[in-house]
Every structure is written in C-alpha cells, then in structure tokens.
Protein backbone atom coordinates (compact mmCIF):
# COMPACT_ATOMS: atom_id res chain seq x y z
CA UNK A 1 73.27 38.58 5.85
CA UNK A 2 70.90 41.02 7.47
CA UNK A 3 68.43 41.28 4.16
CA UNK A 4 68.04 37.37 4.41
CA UNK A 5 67.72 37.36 7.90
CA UNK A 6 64.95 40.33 7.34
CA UNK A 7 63.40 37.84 4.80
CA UNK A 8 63.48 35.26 7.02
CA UNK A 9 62.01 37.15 9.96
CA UNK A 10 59.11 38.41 7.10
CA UNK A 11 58.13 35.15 6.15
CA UNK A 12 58.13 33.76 9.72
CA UNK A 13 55.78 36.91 10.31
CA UNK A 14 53.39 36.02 7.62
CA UNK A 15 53.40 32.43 8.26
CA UNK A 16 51.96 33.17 11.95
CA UNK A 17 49.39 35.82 10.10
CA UNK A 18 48.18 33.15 7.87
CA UNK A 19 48.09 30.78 10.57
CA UNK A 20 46.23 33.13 12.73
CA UNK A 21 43.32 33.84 10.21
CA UNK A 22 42.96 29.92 9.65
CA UNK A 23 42.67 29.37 13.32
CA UNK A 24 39.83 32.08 13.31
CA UNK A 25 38.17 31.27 10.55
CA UNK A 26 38.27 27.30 10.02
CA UNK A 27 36.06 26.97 12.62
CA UNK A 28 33.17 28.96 10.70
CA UNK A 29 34.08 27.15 7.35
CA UNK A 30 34.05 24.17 8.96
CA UNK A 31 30.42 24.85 10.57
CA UNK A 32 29.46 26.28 7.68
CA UNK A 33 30.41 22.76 5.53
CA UNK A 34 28.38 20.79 8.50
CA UNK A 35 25.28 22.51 8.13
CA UNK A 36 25.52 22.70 4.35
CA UNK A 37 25.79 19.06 4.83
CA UNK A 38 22.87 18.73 7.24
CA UNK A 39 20.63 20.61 4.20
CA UNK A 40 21.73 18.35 2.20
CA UNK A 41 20.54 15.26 3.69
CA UNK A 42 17.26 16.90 4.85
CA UNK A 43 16.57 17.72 1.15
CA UNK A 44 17.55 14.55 0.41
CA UNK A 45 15.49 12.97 3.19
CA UNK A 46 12.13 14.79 1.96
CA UNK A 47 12.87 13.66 -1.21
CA UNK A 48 12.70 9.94 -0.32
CA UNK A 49 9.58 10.89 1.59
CA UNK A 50 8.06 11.79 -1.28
CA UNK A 51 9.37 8.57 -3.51
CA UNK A 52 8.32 6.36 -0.51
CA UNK A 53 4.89 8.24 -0.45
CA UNK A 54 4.11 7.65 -3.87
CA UNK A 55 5.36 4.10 -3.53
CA UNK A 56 2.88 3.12 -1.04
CA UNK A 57 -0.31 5.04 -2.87
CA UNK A 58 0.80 2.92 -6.09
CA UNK A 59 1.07 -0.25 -4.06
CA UNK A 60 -2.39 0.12 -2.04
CA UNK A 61 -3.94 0.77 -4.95
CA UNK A 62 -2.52 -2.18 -7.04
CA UNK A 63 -3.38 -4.32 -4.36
CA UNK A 64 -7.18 -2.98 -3.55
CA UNK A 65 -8.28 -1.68 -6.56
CA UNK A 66 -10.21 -5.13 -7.45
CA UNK A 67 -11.96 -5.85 -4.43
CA UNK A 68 -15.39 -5.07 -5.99
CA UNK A 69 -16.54 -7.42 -9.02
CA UNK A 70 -16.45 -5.87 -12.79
CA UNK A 71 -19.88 -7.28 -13.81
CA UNK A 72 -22.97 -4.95 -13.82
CA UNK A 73 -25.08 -6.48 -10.73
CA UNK A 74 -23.79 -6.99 -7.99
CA UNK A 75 -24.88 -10.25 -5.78
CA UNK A 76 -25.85 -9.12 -2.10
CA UNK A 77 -23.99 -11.84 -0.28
CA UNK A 78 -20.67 -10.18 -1.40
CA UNK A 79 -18.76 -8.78 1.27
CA UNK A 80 -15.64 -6.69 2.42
CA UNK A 81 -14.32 -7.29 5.99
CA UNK A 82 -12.87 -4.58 8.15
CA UNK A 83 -11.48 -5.41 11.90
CA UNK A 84 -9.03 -4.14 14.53
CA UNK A 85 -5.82 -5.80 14.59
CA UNK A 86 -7.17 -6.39 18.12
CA UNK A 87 -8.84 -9.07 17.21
CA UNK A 88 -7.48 -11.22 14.43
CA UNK A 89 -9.15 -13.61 12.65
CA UNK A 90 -8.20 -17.42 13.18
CA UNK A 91 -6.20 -17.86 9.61
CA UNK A 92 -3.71 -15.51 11.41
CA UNK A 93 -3.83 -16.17 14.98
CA UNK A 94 0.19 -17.20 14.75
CA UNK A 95 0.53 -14.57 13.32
CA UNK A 96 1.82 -11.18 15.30
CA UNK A 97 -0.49 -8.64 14.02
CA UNK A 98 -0.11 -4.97 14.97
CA UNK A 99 -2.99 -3.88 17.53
CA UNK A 100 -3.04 -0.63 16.98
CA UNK A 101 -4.10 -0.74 12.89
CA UNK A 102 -6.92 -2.84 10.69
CA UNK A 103 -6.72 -5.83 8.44
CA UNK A 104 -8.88 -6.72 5.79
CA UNK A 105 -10.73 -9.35 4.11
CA UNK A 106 -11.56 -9.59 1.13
CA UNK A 107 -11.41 -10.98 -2.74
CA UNK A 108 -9.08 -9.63 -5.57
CA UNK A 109 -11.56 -10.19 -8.52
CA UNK A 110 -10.24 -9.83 -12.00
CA UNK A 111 -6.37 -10.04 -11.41
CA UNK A 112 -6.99 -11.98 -14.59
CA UNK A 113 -9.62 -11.12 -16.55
CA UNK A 114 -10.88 -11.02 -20.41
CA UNK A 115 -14.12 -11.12 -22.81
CA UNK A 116 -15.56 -14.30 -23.63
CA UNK A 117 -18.04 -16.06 -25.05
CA UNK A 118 -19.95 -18.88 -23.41
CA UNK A 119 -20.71 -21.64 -26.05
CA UNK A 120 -21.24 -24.27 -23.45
CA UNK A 121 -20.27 -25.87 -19.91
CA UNK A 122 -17.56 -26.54 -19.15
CA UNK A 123 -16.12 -23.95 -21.49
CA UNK A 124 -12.32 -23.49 -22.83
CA UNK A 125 -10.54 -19.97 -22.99
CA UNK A 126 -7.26 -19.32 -23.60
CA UNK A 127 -6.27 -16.89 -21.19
CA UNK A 128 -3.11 -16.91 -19.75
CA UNK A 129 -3.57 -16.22 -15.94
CA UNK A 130 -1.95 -17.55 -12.96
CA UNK A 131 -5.21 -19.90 -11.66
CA UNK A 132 -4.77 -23.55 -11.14
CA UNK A 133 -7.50 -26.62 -10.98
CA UNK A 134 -9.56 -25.53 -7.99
CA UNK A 135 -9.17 -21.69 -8.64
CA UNK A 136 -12.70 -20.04 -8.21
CA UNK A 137 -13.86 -17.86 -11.08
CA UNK A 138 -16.87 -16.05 -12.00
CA UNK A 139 -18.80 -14.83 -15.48
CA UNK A 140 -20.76 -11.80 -15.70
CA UNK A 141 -22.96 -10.12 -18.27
CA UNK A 142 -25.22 -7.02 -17.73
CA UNK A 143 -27.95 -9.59 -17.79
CA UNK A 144 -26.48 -12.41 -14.90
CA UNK A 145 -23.64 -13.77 -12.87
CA UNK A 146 -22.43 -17.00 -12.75
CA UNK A 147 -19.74 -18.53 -10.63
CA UNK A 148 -17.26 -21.28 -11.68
CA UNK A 149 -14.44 -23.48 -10.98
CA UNK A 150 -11.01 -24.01 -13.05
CA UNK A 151 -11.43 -27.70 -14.19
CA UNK A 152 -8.52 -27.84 -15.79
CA UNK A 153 -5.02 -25.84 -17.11
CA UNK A 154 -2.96 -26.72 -20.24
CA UNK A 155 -0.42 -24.68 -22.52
CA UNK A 156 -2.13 -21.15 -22.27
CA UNK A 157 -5.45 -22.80 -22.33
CA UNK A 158 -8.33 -23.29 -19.42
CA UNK A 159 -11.59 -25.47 -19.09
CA UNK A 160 -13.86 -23.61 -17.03
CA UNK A 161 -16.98 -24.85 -15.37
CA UNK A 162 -19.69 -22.66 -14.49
CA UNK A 163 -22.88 -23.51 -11.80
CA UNK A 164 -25.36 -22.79 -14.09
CA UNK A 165 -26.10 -23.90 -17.85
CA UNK A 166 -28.09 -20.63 -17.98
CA UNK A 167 -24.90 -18.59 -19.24
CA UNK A 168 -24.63 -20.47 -22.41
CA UNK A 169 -25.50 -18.36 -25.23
CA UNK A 170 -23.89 -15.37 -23.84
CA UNK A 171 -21.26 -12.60 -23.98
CA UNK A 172 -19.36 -11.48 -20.79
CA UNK A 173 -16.46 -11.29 -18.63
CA UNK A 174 -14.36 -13.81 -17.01
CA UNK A 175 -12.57 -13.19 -14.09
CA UNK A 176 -10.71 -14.70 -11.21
CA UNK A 177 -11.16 -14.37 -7.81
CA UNK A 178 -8.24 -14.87 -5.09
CA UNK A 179 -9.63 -14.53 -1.53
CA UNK A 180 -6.58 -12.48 0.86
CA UNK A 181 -6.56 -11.11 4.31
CA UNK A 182 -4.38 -7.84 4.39
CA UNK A 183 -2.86 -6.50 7.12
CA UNK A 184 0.46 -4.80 9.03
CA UNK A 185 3.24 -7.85 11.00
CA UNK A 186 6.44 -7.66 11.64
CA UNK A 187 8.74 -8.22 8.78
CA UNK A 188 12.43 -7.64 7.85
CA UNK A 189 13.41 -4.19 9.13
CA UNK A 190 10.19 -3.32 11.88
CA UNK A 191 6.59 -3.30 10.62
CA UNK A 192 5.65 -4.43 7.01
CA UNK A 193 2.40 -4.58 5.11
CA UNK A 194 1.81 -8.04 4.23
CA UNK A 195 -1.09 -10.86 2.05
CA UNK A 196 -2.00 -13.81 3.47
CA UNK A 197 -4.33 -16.42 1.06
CA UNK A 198 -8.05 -16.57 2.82
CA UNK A 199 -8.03 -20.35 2.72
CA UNK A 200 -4.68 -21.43 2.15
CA UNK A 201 -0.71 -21.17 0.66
CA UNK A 202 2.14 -18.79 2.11
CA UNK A 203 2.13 -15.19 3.36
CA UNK A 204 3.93 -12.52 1.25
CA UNK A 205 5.23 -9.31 2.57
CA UNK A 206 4.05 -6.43 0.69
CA UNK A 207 5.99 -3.54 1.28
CA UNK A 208 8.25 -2.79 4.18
CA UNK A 209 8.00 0.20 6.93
CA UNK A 210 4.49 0.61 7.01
CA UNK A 211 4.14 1.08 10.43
CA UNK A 212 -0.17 1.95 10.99
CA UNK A 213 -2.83 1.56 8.88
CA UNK A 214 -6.29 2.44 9.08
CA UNK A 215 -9.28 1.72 6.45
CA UNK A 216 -12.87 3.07 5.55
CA UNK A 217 -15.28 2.75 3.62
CA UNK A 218 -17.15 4.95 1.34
CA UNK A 219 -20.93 3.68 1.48
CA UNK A 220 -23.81 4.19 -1.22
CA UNK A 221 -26.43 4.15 1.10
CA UNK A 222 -29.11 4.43 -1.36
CA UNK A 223 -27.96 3.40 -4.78
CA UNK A 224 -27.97 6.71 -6.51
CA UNK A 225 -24.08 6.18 -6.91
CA UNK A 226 -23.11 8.98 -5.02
CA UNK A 227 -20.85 8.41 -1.68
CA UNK A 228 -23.25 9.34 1.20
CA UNK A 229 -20.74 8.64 4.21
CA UNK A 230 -17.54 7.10 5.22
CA UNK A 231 -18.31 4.29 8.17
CA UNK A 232 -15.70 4.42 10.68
CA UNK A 233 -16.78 1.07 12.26
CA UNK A 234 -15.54 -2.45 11.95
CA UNK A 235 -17.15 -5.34 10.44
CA UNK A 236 -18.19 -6.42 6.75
CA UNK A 237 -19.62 -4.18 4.32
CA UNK A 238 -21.25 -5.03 1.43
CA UNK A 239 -20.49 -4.63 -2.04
CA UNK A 240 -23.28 -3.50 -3.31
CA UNK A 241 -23.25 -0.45 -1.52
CA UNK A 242 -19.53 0.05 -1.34
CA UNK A 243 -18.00 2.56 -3.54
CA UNK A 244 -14.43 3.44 -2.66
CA UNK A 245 -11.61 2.87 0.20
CA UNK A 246 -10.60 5.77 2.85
CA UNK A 247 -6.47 4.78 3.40
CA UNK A 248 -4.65 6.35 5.80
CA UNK A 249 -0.80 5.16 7.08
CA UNK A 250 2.28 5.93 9.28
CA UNK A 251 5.59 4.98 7.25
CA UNK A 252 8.92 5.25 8.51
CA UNK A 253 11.74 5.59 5.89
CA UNK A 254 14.61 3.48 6.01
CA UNK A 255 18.20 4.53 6.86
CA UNK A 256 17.48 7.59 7.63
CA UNK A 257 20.23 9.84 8.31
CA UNK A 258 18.01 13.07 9.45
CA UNK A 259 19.27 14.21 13.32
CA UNK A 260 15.63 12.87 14.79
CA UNK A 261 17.28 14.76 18.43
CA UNK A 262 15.92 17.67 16.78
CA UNK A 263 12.65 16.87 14.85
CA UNK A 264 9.62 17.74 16.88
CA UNK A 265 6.74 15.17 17.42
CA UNK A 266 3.74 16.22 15.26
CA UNK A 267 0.54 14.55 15.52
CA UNK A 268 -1.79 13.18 13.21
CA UNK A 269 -5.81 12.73 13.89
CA UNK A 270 -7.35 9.76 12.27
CA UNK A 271 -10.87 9.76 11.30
CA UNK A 272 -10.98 6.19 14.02
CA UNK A 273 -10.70 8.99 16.55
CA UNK A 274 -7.33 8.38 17.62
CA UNK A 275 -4.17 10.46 17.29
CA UNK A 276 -0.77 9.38 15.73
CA UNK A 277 2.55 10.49 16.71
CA UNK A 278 5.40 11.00 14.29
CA UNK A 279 8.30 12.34 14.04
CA UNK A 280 9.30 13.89 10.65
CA UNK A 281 11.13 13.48 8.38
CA UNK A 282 11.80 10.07 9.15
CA UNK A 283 8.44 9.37 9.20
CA UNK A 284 5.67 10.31 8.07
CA UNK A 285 1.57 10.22 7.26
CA UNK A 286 -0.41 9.59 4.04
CA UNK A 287 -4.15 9.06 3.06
CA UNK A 288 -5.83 8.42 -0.11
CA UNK A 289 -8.97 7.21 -1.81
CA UNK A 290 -8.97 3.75 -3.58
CA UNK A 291 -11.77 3.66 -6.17
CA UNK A 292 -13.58 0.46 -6.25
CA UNK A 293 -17.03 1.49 -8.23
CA UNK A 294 -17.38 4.64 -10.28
CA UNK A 295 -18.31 7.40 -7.81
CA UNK A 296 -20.45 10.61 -8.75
C-alpha cells in the first residue's frame, strides 16, 4: 500500500516537473514559431516583389516597345506626347486620372506587321492581324513611306490602300498603327495602369497596383544615334530624335501580409525632381529603359 502510494506521490511529482518546464518554456517555443513565421512571410513577401517587379518591366515593355515606326526614315511630323496627370487631355476628362504621375500619347506601330510586296493600289495581303475597315496602316521601304487605310477584311485576307501610287514596284513592311493614351486611374483594387483608344472604343486596364508613374525620354539631339540627354519636361517629342523611354513606378503588392507597423518609410528621388514615399515591402520602386530605336 505504501510502494503504490510512493508511486503515486512520484508520478504526481513529475507530472508538476513536466508541467513546470512547459509553462517556462512554451512561451519561448511559441515566440520562437511566431517569428519563424514572420520570416516566412517576409521571404515570401520579397519574393512576390520580385515576381510583381518583373511583371510590370515585361508589361511596359510589351506595351511601349512599338511606339517608334520600323521603316528606315522617319517622317518629322511623328510625335510622342508626354503630360502631367494634372492636366488631362479631353478624350479622358471623365476620366479620374492620378495627378501626381504622367500619361502618354502615342501610336503602337507594328502590333501587326510583315514583308510585302506592293504590286499595285489597293493591294491584298494575307496577314492575319486584328485591324478592321478604317484601321490606319503604313508601308515603308529604306527608300519611302507611305500611309494607308484597311479597305477591306475577309478570311485571313486584307485590301489595303495606300496614298500614293509611288510605292508600287516595291519591297517593304506593312504595319499597323493603333493610336492609345496611357496612363494610371483607379481600377479594381486602388490604382491601375490602364489604355484608352486615341479616337475611339473602350478603356482596358492594364495591370493593377501601379500606383505612380513617371516617363522620359532619351533624345538624339543630333542624329549620330547616340542618346545625348534624357528631357525631364512635358510635351511631345519627336520621333525622329527619340531613342528610348526612361520608366520609373511605385507598385504596391496585393494582400500583403508583411506587419507595415514596423516597415520604415524610405524615399525614392525621381529624376521630375520630386520624392516618393514607400513603405517596403509592400511596396515598392522600379525603373527601366524601353528601347524604341537602336541606341549606341
């Protein structure tokens, strides 16, 4: 009777012991497990800063990396707008803009595009592209451009009218040419980059959680085909002289599970002038070049 009670009384004893070292120490495992957790998600987090980073580059430069005409010459009344969102242009005045980036205007040439000869005018081609009767277009040798009209569109095949009988005869490029203004609204979850058609049809958001944007150009001043300066004023540019596109952004990733209470604000300064605030890593900066004409 007295060995059980004994055994009894020994596991009662050890019971309380084990009890007493969980007490101490579950409080350490368990902050241990938190901020295990918390490195977790911050890895995590800069790792869909980085996907979300690359993301935008691609998409800038999918959507600017025709704004300059393939063919060899380029005409001098070709231009590339730049302006505040301060001052929208009347296509978008319903339109909430954001104030504190740019939009742009400007003509995606050559989202389709192929080799063709010009036997006479109108011509046919049988390009499969996404014009429609109306669509502007434009042919280009290393010898002339002409600019056309899409007369008409039938099974994979397109009558194409150019302005000049001069092209017939000769070998060049056809391309299309889709006039957009591009710029940052309001879309489904905060600020969005968005494309708006220069003359008419419906806007298209882009890509969403871009929250600033600011453009530049890189200017030829001289024709040697070197870039001699990036212009940090608004207005149109022309072709002719323009080589490249300085982007810079704010992005803000979505669902976001980093404890902002204890980022720190870090600042950003734009070549405008001005300085962005951020707070990492649910948001972030970027810049990049877009390459419009073969720089040396």
């Amino acid at each position: 009777m007295s060995r059980r009670t004994q055994m009894k009384g020994s596991l009662l004893i050890e019971m309380l012991v084990v009890c007493a070292l969980i007490s101490i120490f579950l409080p350490f495992l368990v902050s241990a497990l938190a901020r295990l957790q918390e490195r977790y998600l911050l890895t995590q987090t800069y790792q869909d800063q980085h996907e979300i980073k690359a993301a935008i580059d691609a998409h800038f430069q999918a959507q600017w990396a025709r704004l300059v005409p393939a063919n060899c010459a380029i005409d001098e009344s070709l231009f590339l707008t730049i302006q505040s969102g301060e001052f929208p242009p009347v296509r978008l005045a319903s339109r909430k803009m954001s104030s504190n980036s740019d939009w742009i205007k400007g003509t995606d040439y050559g989202l389709c595009r192929g080799a063709v000869t010009v036997s006479s005018n109108p011509f046919e081609t049988n390009l499969s592209c996404h014009w429609k009767v109306g669509d502007r277009t434009s042919f280009s040798s290393c010898e002339s451009s002409f600019p056309g009209q899409v007369v008409s569109v039938s099974n994979h095949r397109s009558e194409i009218e150019l302005t000049d009988d001069l092209a017939i005869g000769q070998s060049g490029v056809i391309e299309s040419q889709d006039g957009f203004y591009w710029y940052l609204s309001p879309g489904k979850e905060g600020y969005a980059f968005w494309r708006t058609p220069e003359e008419s049809g419906n806007s298209l958001e882009l890509l969403n959680g871009i929250e600033r944007l600011s453009v530049f150009p890189l200017l030829d001043g001289d024709d040697n085909g070197l870039v001699d300066s990036l212009d940090t004023r608004y207005g149109p540019f022309s072709l002719k002289k323009l080589r490249g596109l300085w982007v810079e952004y704010q992005y803000r990733l979505s669902n976001c599970q980093s404890d902002q209470q204890a980022s720190f604000t870090q600042e950003y300064h734009s070549m405008r002038g001005d300085d962005w605030h951020y707070l990492p890593p649910c948001q972030g900066v970027g810049n990049q070049i877009i390459v419009l004409k073969e720089m040396q």
